[in-house]
N, C-alpha and C. Protein backbone atom coordinates (compact mmCIF):
# COMPACT_ATOMS: atom_id res chain seq x y z
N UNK A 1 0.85 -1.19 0.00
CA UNK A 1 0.00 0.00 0.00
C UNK A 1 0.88 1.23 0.00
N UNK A 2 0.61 1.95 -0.68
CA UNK A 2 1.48 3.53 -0.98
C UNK A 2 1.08 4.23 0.40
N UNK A 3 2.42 4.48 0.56
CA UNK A 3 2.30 5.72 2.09
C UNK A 3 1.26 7.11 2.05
N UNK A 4 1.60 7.79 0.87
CA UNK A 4 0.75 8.75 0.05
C UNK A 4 -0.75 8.46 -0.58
N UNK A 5 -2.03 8.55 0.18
CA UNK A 5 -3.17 8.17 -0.65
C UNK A 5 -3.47 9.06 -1.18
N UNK A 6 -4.42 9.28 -2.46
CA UNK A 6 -4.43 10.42 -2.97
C UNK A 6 -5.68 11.52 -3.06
N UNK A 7 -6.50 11.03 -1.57
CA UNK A 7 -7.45 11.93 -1.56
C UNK A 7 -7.17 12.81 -0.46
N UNK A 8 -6.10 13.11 0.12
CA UNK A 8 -6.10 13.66 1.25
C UNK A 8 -6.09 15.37 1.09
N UNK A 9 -6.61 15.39 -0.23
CA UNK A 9 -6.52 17.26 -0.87
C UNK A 9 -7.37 17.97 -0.20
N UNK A 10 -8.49 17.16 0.28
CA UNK A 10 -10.03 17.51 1.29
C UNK A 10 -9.72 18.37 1.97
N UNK A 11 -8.69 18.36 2.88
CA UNK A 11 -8.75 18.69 3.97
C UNK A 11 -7.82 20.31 3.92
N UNK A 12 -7.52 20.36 2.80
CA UNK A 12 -6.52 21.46 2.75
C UNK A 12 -7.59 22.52 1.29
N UNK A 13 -8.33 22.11 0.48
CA UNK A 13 -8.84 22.50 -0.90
C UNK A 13 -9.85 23.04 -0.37
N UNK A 14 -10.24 24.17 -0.34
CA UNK A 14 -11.61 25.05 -0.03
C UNK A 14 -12.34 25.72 -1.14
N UNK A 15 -13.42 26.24 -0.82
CA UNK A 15 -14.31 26.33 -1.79
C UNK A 15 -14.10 28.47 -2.16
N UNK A 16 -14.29 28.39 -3.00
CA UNK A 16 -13.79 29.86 -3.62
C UNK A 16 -15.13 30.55 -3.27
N UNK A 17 -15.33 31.84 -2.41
CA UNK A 17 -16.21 32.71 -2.05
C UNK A 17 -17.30 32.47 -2.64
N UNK A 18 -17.23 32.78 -4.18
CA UNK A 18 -18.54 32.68 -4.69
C UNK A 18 -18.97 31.33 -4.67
N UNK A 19 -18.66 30.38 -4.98
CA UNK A 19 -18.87 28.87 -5.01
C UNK A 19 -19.72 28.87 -3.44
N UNK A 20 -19.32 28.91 -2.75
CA UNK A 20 -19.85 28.88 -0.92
C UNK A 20 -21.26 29.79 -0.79
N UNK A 21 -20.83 31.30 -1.61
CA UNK A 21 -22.13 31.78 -1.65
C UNK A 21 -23.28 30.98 -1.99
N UNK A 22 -23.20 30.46 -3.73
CA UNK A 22 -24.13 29.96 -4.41
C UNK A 22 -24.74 28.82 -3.36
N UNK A 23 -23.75 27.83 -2.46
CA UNK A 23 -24.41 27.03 -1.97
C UNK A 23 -25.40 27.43 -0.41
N UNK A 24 -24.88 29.13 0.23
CA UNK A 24 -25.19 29.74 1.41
C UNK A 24 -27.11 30.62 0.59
N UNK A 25 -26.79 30.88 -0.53
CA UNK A 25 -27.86 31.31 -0.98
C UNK A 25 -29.07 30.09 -1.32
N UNK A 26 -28.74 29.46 -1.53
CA UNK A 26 -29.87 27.86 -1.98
C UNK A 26 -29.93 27.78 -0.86
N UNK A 27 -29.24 27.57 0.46
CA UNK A 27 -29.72 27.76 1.83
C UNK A 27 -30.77 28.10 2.49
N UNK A 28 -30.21 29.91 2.23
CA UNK A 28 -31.18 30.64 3.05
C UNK A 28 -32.70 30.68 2.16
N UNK A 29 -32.28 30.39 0.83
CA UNK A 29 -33.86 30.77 0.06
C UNK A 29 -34.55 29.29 0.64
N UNK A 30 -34.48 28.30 0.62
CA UNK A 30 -35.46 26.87 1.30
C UNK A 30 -35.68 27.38 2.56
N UNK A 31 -34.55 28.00 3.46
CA UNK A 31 -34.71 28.04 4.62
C UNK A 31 -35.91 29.18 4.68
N UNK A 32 -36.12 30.31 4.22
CA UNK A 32 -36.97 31.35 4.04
C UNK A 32 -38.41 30.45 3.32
N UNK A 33 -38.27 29.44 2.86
CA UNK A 33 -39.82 28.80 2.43
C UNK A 33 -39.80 27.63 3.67
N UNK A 34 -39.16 27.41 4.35
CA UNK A 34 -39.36 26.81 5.43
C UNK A 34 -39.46 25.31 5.03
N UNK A 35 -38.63 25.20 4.15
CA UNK A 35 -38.32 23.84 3.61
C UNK A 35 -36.78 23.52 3.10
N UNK A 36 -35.88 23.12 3.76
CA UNK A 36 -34.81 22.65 3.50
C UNK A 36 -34.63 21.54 3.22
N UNK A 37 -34.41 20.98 1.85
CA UNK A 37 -34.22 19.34 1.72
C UNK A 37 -32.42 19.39 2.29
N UNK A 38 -32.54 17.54 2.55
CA UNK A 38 -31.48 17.22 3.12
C UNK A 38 -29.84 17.26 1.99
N UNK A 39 -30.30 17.14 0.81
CA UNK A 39 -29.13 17.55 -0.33
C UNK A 39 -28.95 19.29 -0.46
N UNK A 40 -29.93 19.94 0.17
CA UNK A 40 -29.25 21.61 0.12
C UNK A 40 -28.83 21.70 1.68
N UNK A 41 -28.81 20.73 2.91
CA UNK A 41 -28.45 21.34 4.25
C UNK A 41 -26.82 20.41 3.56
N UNK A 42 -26.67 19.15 2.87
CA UNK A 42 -25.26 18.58 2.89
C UNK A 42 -24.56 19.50 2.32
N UNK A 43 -25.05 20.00 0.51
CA UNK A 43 -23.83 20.34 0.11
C UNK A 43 -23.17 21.73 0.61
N UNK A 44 -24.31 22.62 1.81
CA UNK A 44 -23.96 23.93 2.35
C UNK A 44 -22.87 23.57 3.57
N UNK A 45 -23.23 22.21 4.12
CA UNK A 45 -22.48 21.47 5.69
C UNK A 45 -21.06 21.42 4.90
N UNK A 46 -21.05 20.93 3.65
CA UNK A 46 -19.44 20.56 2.95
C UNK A 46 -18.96 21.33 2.34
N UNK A 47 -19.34 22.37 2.19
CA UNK A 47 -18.84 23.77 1.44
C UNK A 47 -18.21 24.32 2.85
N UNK A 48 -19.27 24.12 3.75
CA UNK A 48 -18.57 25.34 5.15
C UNK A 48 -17.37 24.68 5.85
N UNK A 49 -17.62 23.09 5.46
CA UNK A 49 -16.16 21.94 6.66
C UNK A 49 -14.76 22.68 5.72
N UNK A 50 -15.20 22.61 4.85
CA UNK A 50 -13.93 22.82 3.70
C UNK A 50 -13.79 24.13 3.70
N UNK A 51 -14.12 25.18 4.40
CA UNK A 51 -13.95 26.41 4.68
C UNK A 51 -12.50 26.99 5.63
N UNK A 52 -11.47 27.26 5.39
CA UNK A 52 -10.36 27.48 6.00
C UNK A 52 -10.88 28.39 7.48
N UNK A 53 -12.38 29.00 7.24
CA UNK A 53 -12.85 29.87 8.78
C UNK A 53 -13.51 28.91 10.15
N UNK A 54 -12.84 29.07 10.55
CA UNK A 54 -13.09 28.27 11.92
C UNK A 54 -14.53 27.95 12.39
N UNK A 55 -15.41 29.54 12.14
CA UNK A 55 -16.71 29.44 12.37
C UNK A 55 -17.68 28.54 11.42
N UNK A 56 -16.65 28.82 9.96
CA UNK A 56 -17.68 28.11 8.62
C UNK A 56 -17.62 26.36 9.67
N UNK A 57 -16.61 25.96 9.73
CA UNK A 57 -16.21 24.69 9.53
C UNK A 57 -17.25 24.08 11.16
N UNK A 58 -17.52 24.88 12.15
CA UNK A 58 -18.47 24.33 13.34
C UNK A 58 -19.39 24.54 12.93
N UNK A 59 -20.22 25.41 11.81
CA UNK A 59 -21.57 25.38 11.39
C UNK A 59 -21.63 24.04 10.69
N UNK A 60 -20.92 24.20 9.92
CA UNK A 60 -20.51 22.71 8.81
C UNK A 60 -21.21 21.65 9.48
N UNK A 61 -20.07 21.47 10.49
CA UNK A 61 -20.18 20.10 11.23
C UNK A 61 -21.90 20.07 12.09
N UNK A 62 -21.84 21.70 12.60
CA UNK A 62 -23.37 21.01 13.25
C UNK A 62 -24.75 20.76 12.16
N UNK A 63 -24.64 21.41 11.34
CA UNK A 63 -25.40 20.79 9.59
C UNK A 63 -25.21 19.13 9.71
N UNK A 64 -24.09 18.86 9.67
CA UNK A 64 -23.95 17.86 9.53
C UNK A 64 -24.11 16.79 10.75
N UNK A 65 -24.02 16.83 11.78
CA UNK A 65 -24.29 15.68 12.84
C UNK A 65 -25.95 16.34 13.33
N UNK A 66 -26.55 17.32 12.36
CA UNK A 66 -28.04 17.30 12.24
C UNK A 66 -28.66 16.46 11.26
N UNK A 67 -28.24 16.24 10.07
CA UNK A 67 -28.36 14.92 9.29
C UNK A 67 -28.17 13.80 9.69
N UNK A 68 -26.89 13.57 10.24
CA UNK A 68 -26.41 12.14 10.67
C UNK A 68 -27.50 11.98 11.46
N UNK A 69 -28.09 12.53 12.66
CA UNK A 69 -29.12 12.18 13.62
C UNK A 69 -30.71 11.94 13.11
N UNK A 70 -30.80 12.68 11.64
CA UNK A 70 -32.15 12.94 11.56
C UNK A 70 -32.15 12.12 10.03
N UNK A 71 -31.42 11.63 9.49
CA UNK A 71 -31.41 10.85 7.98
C UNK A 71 -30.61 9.73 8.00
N UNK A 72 -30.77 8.73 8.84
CA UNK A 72 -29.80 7.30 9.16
C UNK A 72 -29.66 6.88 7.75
N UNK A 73 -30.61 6.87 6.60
CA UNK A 73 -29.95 6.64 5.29
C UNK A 73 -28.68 7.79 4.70
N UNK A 74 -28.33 9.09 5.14
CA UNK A 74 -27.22 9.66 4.68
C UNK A 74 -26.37 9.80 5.53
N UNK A 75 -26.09 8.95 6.92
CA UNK A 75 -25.19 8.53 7.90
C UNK A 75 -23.99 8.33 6.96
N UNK A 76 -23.64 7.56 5.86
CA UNK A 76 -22.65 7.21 5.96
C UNK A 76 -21.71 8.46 4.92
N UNK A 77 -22.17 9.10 3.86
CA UNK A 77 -22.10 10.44 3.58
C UNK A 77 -21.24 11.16 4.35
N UNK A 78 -22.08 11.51 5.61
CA UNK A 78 -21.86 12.43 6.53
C UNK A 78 -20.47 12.09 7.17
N UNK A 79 -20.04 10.88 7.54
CA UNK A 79 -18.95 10.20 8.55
C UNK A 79 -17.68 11.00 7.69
N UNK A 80 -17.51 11.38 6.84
CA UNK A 80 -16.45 11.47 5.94
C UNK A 80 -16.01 13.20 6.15
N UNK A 81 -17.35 14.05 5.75
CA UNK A 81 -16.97 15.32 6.58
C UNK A 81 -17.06 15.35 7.36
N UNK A 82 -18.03 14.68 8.37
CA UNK A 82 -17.46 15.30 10.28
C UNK A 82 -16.37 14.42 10.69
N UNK A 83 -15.49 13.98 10.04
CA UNK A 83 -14.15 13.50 10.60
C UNK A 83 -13.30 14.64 9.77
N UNK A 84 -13.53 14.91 8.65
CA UNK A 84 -13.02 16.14 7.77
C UNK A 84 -12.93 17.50 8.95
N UNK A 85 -14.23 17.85 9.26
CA UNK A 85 -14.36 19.52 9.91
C UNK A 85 -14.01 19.08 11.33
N UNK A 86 -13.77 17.97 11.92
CA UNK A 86 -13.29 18.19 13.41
C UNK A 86 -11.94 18.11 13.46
N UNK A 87 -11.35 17.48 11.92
CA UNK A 87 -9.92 17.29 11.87
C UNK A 87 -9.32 18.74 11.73
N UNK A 88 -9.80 19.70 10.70
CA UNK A 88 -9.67 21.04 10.56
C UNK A 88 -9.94 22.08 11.55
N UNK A 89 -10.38 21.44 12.77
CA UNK A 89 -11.15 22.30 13.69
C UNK A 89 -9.93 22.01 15.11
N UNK A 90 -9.34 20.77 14.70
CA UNK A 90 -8.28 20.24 15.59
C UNK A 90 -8.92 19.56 16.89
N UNK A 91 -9.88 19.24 16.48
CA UNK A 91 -10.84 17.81 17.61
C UNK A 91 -9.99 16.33 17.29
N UNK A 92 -9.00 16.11 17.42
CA UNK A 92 -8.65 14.48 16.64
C UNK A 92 -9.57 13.39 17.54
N UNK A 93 -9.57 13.67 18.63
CA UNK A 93 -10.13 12.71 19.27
C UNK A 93 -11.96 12.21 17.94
N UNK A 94 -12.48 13.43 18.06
CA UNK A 94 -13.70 13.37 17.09
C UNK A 94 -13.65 12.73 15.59
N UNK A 95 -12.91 13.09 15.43
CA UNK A 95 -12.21 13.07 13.92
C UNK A 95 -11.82 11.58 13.65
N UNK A 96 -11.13 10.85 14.54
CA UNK A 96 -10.82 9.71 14.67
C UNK A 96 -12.04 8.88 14.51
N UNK A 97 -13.14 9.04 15.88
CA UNK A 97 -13.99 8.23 15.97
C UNK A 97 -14.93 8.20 14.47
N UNK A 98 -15.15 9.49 14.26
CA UNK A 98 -16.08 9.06 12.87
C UNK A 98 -15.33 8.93 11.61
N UNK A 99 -13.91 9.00 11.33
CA UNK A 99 -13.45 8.38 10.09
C UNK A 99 -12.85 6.81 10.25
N UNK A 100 -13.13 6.76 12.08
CA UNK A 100 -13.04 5.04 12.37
C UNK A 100 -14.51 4.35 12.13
N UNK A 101 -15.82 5.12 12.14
CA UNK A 101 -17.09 4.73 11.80
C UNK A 101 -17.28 4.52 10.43
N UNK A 102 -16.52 5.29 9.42
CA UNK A 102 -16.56 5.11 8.44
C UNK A 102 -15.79 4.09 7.87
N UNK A 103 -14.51 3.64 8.11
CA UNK A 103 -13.42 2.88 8.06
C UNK A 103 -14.22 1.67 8.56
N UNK A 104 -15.13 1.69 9.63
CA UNK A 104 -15.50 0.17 9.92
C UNK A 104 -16.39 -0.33 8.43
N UNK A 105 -17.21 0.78 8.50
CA UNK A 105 -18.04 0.22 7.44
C UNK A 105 -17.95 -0.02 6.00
N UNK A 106 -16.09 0.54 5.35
CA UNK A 106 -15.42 0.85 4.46
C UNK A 106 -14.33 0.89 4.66
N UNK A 107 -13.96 -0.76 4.47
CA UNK A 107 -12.48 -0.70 4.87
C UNK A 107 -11.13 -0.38 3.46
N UNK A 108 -11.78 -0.16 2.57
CA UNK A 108 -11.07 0.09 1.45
C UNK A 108 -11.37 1.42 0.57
N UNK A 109 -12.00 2.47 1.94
CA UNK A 109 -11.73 3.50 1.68
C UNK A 109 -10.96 4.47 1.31
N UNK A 110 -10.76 4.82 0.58
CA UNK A 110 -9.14 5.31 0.38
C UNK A 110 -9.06 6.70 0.69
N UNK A 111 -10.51 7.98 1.34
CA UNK A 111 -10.62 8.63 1.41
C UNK A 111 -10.25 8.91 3.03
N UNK A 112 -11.40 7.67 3.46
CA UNK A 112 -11.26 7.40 4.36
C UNK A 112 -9.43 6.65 5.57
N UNK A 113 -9.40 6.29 4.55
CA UNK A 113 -7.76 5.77 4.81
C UNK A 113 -6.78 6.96 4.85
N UNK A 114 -6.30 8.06 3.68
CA UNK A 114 -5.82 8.98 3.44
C UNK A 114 -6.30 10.34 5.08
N UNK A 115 -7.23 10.30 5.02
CA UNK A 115 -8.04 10.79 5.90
C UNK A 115 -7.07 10.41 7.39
N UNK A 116 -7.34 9.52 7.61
CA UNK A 116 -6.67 8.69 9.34
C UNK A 116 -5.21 8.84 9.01
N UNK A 117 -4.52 8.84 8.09
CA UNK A 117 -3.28 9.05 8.01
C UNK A 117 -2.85 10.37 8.53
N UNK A 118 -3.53 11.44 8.02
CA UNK A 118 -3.32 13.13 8.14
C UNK A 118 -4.19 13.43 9.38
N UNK A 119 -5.03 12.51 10.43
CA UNK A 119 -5.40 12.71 11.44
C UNK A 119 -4.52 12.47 12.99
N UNK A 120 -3.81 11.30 12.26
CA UNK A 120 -2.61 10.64 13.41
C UNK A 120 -1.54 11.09 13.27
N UNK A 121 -0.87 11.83 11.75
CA UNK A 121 0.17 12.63 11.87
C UNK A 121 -0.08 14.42 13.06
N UNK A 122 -0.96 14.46 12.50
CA UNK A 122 -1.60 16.02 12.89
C UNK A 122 -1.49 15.63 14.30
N UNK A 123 -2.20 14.53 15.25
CA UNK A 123 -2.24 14.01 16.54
C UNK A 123 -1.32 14.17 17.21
N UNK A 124 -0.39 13.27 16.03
CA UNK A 124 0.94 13.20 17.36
C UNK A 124 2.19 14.06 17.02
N UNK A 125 1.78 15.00 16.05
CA UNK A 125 2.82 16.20 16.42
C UNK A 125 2.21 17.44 16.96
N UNK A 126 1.23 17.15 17.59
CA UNK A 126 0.13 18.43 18.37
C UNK A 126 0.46 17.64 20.07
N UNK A 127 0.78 16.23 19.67
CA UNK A 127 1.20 15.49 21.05
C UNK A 127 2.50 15.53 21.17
N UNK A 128 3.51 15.76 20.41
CA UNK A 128 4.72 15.89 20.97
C UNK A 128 5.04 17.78 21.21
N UNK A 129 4.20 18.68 20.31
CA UNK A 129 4.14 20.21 21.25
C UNK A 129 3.69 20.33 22.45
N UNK A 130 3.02 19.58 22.35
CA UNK A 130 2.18 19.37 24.07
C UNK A 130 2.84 19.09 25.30
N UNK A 131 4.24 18.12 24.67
CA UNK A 131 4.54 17.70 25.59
C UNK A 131 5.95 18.62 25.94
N UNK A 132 6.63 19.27 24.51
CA UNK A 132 7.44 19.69 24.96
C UNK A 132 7.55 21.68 25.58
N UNK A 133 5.41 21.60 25.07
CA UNK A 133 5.25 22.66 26.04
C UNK A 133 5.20 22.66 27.85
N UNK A 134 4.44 21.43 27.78
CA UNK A 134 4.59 21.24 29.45
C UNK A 134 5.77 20.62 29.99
N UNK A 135 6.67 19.80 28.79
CA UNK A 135 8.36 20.21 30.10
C UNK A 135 9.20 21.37 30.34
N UNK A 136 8.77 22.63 29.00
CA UNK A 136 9.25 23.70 29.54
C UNK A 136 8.77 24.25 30.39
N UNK A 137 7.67 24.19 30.66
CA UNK A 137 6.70 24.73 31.54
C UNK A 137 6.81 23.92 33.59
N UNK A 138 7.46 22.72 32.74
CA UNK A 138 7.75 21.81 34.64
C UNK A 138 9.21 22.47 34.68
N UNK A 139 10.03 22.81 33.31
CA UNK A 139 11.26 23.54 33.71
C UNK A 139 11.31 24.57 34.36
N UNK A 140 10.46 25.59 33.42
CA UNK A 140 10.44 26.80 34.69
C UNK A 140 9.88 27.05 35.87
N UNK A 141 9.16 25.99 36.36
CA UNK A 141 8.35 25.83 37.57
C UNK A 141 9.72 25.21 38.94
N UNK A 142 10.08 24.32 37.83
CA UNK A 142 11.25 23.67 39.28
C UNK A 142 12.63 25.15 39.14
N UNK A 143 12.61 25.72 38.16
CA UNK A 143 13.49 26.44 38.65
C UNK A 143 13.45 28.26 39.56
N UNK A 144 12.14 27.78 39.23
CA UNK A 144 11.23 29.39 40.07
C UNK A 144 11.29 28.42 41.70
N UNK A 145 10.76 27.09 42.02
CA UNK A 145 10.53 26.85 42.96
C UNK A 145 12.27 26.43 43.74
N UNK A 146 12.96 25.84 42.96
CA UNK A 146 14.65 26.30 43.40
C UNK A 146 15.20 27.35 43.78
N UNK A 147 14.81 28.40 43.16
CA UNK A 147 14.81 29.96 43.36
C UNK A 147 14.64 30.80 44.51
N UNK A 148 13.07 30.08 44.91
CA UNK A 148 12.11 30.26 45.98
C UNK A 148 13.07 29.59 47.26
N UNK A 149 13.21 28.15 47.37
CA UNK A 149 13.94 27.39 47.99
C UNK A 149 14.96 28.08 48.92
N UNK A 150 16.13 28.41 47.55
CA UNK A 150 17.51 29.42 47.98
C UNK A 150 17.19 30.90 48.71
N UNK A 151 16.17 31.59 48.33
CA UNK A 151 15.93 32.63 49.12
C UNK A 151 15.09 32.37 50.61
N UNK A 152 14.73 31.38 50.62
CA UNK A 152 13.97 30.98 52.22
C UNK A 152 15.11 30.85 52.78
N UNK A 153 16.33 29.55 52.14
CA UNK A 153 17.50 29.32 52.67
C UNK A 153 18.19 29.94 53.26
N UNK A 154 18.20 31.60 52.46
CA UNK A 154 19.28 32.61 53.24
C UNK A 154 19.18 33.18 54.19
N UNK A 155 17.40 33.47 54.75
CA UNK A 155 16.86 33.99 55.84
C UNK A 155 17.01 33.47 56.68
């Protein structure tokens, strides 16, 4: 199996202003007749995950785990961007579980595969800043509290 899969463009390829409009305008006009079918709430949920704005990409996702809950036939659709917008949103824990929901049910996903690759890299170099933020952080603590130590000492 190639290290490199070749759908992993998802997560980085966003949708060009107007493109996002056209799908934010088919939106609001159903939403203003008080009828939203479930193919104008997806393709507005996957226009906004794929949105480089932080806010697009949590509307996205809640569009979307409003489908997943309310259309068990477009469940499996959905598993692919809300592991997409929580990965972009930097949830891995989230991100994991539903491109592992999808992966169960599609194990020769390659979207899905490509996907978990750029979720566990992203993971564990957000886990090794983590860690080498909190040993600088136990560094300057033992050496403020050494500090502390030596000046009680002299009194």
């Amino acid at each position: 199996m190639p290290t490199e899969l070749p759908y992993a463009a998802d997560a980085e390829v966003s949708l060009s202003y107007d493109e996002l409009e056209v799908l934010r305008t088919q939106y609001e006009k159903e939403l203003a007749q008080a009828h939203v079918t479930t193919q104008t709430k997806f393709n507005y949920a996957w226009g906004l995950v794929k949105s480089p704005l932080r806010e697009h990409q949590v509307e996205g996702v809640r569009i979307l785990q409003d489908i997943y809950r309310a259309e068990p036939a477009r469940r499996r659709e959905c598993l692919y961007y809300l592991a997409l917008g929580y990965y972009k949103m930097g949830n891995y824990e989230d991100a994991k579980k539903f491109n592992g929901l999808l992966r169960e049910k599609e194990p020769a996903n390659l979207q899905a595969q490509s996907l978990g690759q750029l979720i566990d890299r992203k993971a564990a170099t957000d886990g090794y800043i983590g860690m080498a933020l909190a040993g600088g952080a136990a560094a300057v603590g033992a050496l403020l509290l050494a500090g502390l130590i030596r000046r009680a000492a002299r009194k």
